[in-house]
N, C-alpha and C. Protein backbone atom coordinates (compact mmCIF):
# COMPACT_ATOMS: atom_id res chain seq x y z
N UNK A 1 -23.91 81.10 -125.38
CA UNK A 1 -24.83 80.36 -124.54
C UNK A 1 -24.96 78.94 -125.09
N UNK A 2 -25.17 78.05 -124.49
CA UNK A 2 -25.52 76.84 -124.48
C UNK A 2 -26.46 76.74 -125.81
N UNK A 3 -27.45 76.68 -125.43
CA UNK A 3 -28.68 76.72 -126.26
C UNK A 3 -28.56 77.09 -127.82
N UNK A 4 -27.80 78.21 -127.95
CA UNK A 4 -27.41 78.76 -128.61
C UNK A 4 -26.45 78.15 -129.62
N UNK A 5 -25.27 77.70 -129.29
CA UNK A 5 -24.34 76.80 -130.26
C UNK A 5 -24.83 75.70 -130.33
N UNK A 6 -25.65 74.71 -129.40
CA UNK A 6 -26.60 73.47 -129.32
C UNK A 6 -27.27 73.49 -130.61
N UNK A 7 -28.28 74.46 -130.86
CA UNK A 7 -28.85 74.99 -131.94
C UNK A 7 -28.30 75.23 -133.58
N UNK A 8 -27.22 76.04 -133.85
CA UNK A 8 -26.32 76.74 -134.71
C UNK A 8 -25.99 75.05 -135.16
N UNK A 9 -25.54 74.19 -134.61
CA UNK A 9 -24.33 72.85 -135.12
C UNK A 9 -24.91 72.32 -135.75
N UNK A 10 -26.78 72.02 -134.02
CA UNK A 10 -27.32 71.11 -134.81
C UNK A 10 -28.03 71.96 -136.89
N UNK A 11 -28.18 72.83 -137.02
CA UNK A 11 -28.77 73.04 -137.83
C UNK A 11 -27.76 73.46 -138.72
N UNK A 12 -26.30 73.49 -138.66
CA UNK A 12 -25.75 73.18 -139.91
C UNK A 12 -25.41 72.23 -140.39
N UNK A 13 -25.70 71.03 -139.47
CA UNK A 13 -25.81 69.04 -139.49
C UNK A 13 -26.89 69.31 -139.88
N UNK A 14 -27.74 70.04 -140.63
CA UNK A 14 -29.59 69.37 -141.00
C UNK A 14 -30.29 68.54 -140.40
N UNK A 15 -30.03 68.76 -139.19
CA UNK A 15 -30.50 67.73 -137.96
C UNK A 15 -31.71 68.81 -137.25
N UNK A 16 -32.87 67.74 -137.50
CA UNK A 16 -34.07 68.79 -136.25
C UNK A 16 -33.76 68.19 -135.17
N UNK A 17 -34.82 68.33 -134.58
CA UNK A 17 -35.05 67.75 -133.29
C UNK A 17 -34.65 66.83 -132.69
N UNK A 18 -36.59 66.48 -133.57
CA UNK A 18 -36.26 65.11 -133.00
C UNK A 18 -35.40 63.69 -133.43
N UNK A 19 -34.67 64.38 -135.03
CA UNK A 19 -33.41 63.58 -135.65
C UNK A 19 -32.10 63.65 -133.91
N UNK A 20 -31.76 64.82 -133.82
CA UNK A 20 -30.18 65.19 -132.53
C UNK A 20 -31.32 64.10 -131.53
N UNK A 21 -32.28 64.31 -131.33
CA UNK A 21 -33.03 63.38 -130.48
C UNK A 21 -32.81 62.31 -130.07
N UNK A 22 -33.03 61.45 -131.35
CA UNK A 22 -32.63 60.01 -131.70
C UNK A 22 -31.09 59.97 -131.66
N UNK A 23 -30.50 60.47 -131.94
CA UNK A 23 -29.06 60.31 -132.23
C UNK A 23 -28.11 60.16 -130.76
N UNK A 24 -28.95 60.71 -129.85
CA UNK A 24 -28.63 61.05 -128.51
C UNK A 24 -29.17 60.46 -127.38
N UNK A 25 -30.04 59.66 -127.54
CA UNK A 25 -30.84 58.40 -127.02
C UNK A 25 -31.61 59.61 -125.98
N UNK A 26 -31.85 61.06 -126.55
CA UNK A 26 -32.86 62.12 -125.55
C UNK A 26 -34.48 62.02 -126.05
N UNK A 27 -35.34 63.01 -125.23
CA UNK A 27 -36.22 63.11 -125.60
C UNK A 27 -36.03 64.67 -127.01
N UNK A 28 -37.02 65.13 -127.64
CA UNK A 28 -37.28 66.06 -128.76
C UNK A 28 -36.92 67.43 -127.22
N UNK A 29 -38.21 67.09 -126.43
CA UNK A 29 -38.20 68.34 -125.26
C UNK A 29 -37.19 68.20 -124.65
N UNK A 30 -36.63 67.46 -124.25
CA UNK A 30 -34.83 67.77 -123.77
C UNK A 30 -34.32 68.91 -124.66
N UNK A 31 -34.09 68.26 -125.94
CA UNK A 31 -33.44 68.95 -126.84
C UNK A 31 -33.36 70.00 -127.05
N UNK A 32 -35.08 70.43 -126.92
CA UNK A 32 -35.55 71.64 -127.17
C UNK A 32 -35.38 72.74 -125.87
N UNK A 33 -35.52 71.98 -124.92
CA UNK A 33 -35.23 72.66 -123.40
C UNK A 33 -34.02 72.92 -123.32
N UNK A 34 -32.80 72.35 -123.68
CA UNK A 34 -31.45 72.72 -123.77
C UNK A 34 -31.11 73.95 -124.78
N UNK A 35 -31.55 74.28 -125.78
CA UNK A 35 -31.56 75.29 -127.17
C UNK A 35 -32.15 76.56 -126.20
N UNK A 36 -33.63 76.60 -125.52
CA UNK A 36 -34.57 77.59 -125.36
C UNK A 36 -34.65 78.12 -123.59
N UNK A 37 -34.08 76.99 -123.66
CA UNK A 37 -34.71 77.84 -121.51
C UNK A 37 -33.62 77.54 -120.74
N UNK A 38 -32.35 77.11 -121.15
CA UNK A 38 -30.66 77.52 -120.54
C UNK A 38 -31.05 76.77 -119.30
N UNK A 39 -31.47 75.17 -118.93
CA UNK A 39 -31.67 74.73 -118.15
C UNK A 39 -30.48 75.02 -116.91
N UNK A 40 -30.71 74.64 -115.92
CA UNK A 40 -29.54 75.03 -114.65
C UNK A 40 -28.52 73.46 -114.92
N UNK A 41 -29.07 72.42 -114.96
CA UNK A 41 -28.05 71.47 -114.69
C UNK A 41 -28.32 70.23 -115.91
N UNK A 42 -28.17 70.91 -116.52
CA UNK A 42 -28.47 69.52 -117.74
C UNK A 42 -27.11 68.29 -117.58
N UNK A 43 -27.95 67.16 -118.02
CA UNK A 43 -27.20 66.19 -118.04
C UNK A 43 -25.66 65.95 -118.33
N UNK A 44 -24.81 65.61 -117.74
CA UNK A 44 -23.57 65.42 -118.36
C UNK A 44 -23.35 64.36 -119.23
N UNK A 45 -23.86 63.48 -119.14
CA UNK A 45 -23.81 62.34 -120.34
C UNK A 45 -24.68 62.46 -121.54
N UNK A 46 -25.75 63.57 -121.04
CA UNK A 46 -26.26 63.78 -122.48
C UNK A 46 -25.60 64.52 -123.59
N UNK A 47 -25.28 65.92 -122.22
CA UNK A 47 -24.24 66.82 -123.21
C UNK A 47 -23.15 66.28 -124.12
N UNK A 48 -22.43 65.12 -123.20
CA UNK A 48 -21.65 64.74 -124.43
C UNK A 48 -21.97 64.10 -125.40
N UNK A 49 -22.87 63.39 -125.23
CA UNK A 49 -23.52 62.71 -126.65
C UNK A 49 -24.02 63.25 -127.72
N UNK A 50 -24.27 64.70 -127.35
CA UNK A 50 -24.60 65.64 -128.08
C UNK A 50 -23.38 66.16 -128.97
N UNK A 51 -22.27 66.64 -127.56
CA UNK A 51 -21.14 67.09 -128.32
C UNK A 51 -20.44 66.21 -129.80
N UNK A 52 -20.69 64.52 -128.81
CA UNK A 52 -19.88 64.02 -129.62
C UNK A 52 -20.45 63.80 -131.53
N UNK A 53 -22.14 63.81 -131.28
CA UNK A 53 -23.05 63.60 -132.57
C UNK A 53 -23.05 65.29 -133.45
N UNK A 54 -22.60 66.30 -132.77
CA UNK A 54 -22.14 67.37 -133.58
C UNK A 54 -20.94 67.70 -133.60
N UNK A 55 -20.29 67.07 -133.26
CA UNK A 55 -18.73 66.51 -133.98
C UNK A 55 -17.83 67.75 -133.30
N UNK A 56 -18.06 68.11 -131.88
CA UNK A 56 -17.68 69.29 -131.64
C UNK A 56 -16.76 68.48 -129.70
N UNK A 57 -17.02 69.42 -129.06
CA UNK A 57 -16.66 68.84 -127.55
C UNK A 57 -17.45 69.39 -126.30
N UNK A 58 -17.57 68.56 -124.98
CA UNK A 58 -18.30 69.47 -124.02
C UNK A 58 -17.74 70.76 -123.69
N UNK A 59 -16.19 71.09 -123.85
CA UNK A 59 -15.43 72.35 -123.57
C UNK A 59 -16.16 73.41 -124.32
N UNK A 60 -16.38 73.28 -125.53
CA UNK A 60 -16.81 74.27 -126.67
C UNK A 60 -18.18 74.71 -126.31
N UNK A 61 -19.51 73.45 -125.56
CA UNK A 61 -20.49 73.67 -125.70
C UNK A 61 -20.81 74.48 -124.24
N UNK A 62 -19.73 73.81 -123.17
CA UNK A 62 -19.99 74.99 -122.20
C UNK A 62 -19.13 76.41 -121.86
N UNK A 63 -18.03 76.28 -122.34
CA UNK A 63 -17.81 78.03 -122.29
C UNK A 63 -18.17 78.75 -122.85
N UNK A 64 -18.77 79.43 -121.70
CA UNK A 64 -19.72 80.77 -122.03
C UNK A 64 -18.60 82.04 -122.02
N UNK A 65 -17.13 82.09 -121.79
CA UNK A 65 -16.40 82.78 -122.68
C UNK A 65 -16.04 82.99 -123.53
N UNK A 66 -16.70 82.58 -124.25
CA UNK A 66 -16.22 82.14 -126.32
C UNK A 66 -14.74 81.86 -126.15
N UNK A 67 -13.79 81.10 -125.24
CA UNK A 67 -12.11 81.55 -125.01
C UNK A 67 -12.21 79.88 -126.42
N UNK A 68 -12.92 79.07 -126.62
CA UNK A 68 -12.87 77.92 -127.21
C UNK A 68 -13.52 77.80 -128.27
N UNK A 69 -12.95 78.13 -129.69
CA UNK A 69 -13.66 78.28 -131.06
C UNK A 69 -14.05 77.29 -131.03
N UNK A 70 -14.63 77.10 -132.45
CA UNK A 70 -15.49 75.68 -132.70
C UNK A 70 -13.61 75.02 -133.35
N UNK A 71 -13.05 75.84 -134.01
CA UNK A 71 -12.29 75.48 -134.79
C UNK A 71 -11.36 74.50 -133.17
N UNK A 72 -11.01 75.36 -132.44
CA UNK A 72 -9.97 74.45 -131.43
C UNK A 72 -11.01 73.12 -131.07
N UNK A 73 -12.88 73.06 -130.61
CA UNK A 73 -12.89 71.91 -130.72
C UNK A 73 -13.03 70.75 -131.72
N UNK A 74 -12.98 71.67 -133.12
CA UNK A 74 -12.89 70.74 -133.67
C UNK A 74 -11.93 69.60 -133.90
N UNK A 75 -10.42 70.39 -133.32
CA UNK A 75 -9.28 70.12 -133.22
C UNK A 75 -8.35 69.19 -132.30
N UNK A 76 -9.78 69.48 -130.91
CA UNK A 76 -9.70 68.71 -130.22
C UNK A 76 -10.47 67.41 -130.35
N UNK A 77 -11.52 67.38 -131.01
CA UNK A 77 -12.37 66.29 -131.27
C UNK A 77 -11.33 65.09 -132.04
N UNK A 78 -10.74 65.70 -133.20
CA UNK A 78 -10.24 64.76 -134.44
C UNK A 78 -8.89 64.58 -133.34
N UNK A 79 -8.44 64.67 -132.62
CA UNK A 79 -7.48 64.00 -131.80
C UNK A 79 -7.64 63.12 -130.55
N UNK A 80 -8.44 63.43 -130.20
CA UNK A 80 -9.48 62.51 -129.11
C UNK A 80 -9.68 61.26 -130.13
N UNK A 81 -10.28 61.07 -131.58
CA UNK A 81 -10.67 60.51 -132.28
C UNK A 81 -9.40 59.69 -132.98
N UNK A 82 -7.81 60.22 -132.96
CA UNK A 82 -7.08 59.77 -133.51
C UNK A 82 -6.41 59.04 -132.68
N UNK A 83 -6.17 59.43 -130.82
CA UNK A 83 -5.82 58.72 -129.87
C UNK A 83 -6.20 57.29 -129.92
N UNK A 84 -7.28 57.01 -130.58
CA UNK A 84 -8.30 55.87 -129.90
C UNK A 84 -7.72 54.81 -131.70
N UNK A 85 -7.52 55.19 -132.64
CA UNK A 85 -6.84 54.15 -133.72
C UNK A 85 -5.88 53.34 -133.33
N UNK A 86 -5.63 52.32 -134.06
CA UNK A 86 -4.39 51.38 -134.00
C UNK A 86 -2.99 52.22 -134.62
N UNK A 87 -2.13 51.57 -134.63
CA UNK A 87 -1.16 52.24 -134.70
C UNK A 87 -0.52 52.02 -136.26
N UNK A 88 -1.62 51.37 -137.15
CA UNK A 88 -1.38 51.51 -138.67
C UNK A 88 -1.77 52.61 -139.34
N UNK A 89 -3.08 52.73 -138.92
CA UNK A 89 -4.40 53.89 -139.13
C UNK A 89 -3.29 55.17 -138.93
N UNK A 90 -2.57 55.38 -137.66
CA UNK A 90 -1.98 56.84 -136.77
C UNK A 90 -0.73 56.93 -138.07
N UNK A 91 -0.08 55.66 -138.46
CA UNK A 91 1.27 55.78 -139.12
C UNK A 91 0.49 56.74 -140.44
N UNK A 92 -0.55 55.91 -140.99
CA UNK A 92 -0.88 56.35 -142.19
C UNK A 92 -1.51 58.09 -142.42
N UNK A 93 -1.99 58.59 -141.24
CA UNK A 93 -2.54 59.54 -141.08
C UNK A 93 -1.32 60.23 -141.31
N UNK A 94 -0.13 60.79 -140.26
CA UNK A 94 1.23 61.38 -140.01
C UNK A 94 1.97 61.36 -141.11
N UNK A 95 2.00 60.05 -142.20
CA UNK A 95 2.77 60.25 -143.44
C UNK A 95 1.55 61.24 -144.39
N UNK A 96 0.20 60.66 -144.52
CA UNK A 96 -0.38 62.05 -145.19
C UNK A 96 -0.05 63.65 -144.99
N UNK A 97 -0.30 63.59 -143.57
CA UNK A 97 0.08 65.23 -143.29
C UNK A 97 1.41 65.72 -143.29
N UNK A 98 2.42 64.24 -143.23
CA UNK A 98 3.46 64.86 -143.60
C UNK A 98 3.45 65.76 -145.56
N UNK A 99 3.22 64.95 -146.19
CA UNK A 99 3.16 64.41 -147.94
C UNK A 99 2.45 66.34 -147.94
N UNK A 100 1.40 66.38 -147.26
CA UNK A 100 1.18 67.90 -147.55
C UNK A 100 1.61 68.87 -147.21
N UNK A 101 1.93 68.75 -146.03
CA UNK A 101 3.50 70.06 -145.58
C UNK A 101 4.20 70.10 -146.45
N UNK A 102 4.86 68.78 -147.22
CA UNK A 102 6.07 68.88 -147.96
C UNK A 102 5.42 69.69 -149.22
N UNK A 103 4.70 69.98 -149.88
CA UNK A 103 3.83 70.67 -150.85
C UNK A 103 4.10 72.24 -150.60
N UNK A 104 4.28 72.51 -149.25
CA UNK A 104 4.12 74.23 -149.46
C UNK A 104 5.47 74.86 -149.35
């Protein structure tokens, strides 16, 4: 459920409330209304601001099939995140992960 992983992220970020609050330009009772009473149509621009401040994605936060670990969005997040670098940053990343493949 929504509410549910909303909850779990924010509180392994040590984030209350009204901290995901601020972070998300929401109110505390948004926040809290999203975690507790599975609103019908919550915001789409909030959700992602949410997703994006618990470092996760809107895919993860709305399937209610569990078919999307945290691990795939996390996976998807840090590539969304790597799309958007220059192309020194991307070189330097690809020779790291190469340097550790070559290790095993």
């Amino acid at each position: 459920m929504l509410g549910d992983k909303i909850r779990k992220l924010r509180k392994e970020k040590g984030l209350t409330l009204d901290a995901l609050a601020d972070l998300t330009d929401s109110s505390k009772s948004y926040i809290w209304e999203l975690e507790n009473k599975n609103p019908p149509r919550p915001s789409a621009e909030k959700l992602a601001k949410i997703a994006e401040k618990l470092d996760t994605t809107l895919e993860f936060l709305l399937d209610e099939g569990d078919t999307v670990t945290e691990e795939d969005a996390a996976d998807a997040r840090f590539y969304r995140d790597y799309r958007k670098m220059d192309a020194a940053t991307k070189t330097k990343i690809r020779q790291m992960v190469k340097l550790w493949g070559d290790d095993e």
